[in-house]
PDB file of N, CA and C in Angstrom:
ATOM      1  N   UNK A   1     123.112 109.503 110.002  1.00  0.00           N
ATOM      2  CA  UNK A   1     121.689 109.868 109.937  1.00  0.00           C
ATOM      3  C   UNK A   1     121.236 109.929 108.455  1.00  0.00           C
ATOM      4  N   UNK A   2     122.272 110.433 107.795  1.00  0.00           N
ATOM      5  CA  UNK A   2     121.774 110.756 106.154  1.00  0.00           C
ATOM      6  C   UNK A   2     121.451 108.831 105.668  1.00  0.00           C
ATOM      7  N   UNK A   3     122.478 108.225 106.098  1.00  0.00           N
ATOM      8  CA  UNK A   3     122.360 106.785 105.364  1.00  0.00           C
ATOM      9  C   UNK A   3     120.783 105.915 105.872  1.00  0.00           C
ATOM     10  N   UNK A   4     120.774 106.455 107.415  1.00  0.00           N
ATOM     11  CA  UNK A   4     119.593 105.667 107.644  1.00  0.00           C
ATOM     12  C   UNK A   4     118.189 106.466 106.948  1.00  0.00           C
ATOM     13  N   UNK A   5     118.220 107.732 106.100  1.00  0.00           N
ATOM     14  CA  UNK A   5     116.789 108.351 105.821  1.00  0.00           C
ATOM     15  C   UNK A   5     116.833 108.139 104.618  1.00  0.00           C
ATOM     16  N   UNK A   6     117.974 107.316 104.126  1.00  0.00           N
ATOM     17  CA  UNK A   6     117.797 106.830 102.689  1.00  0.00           C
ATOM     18  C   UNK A   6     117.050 105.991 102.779  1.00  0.00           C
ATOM     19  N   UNK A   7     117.718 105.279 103.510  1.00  0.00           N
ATOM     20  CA  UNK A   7     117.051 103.444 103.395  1.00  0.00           C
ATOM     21  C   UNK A   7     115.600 103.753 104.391  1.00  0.00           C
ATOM     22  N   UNK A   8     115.020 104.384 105.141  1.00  0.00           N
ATOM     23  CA  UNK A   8     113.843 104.419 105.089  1.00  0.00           C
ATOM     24  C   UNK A   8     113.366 105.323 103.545  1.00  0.00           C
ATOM     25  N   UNK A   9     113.869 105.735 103.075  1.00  0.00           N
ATOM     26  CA  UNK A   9     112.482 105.744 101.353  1.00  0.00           C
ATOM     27  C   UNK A   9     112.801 104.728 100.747  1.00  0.00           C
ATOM     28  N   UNK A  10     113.922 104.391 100.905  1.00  0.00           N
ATOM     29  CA  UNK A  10     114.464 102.642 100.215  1.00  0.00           C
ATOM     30  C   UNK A  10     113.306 101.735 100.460  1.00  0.00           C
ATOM     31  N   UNK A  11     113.291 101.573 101.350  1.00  0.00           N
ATOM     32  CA  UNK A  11     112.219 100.829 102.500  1.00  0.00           C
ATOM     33  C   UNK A  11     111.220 101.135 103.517  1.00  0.00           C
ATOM     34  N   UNK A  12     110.314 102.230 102.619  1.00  0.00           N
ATOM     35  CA  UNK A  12     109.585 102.799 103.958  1.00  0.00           C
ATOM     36  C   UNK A  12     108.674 101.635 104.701  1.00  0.00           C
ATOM     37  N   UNK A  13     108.091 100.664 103.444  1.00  0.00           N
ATOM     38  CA  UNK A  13     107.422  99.759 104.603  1.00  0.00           C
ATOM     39  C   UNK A  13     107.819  98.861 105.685  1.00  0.00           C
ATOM     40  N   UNK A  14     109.019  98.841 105.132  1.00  0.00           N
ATOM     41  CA  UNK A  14     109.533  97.918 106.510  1.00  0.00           C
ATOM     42  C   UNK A  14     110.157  98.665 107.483  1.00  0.00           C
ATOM     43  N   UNK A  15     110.275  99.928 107.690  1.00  0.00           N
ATOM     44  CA  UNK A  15     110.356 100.669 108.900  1.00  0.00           C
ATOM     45  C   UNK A  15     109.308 101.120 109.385  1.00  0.00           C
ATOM     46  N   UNK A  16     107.806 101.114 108.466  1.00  0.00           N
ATOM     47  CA  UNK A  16     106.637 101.566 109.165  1.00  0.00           C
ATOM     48  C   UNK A  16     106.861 100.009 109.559  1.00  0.00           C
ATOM     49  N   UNK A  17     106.826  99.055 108.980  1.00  0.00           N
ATOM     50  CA  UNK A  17     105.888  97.790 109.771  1.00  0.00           C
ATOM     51  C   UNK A  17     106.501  97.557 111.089  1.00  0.00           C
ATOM     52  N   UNK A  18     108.331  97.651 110.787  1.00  0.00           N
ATOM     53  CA  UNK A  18     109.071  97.463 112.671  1.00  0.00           C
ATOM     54  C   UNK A  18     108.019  98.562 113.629  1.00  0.00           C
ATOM     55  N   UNK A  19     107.902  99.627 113.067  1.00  0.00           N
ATOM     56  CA  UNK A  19     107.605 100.458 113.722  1.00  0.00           C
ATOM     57  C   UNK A  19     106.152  99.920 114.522  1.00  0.00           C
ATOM     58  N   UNK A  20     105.372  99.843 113.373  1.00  0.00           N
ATOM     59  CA  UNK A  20     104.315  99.186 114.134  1.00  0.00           C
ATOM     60  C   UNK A  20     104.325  97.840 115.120  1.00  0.00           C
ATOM     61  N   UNK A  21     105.303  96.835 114.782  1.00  0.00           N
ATOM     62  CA  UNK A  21     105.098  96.218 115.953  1.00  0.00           C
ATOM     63  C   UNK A  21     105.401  95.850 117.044  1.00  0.00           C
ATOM     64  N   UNK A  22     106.829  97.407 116.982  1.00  0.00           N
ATOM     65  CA  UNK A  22     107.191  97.787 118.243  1.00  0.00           C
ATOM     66  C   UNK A  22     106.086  98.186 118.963  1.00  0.00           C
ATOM     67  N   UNK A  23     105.325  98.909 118.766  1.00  0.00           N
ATOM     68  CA  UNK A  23     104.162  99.794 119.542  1.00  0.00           C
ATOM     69  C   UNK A  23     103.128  98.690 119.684  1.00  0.00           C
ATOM     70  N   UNK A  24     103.189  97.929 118.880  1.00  0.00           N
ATOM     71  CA  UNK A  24     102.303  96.737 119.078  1.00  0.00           C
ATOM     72  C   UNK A  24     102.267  95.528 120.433  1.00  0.00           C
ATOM     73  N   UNK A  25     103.444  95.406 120.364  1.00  0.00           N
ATOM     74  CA  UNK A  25     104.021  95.089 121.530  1.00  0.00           C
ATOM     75  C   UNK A  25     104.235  95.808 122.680  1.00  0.00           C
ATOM     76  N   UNK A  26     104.349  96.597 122.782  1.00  0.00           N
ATOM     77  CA  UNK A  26     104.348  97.413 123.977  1.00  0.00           C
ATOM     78  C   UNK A  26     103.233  97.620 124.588  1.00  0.00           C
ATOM     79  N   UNK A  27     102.310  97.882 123.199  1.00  0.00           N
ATOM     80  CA  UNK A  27     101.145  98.534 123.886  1.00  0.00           C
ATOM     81  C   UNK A  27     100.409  97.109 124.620  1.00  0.00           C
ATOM     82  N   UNK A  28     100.826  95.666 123.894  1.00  0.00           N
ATOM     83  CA  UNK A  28     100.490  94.676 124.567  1.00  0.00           C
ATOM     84  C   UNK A  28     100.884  94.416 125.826  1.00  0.00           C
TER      85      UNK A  28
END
């Protein structure tokens, strides 16, 4: 858990953007 909350500040936009187009898709 600690390694993956690195690499989201490592990379927050590309876990917001998966994030978004998981929900994007779904919600499609």
């Amino acid at each position: 858990m600690e390694d993956r909350d690195k690499q989201t500040v490592g990379h927050p936009q590309k876990q917001r953007h998966s994030y978004s187009t998981c929900r994007y898709t779904r919600s499609h």
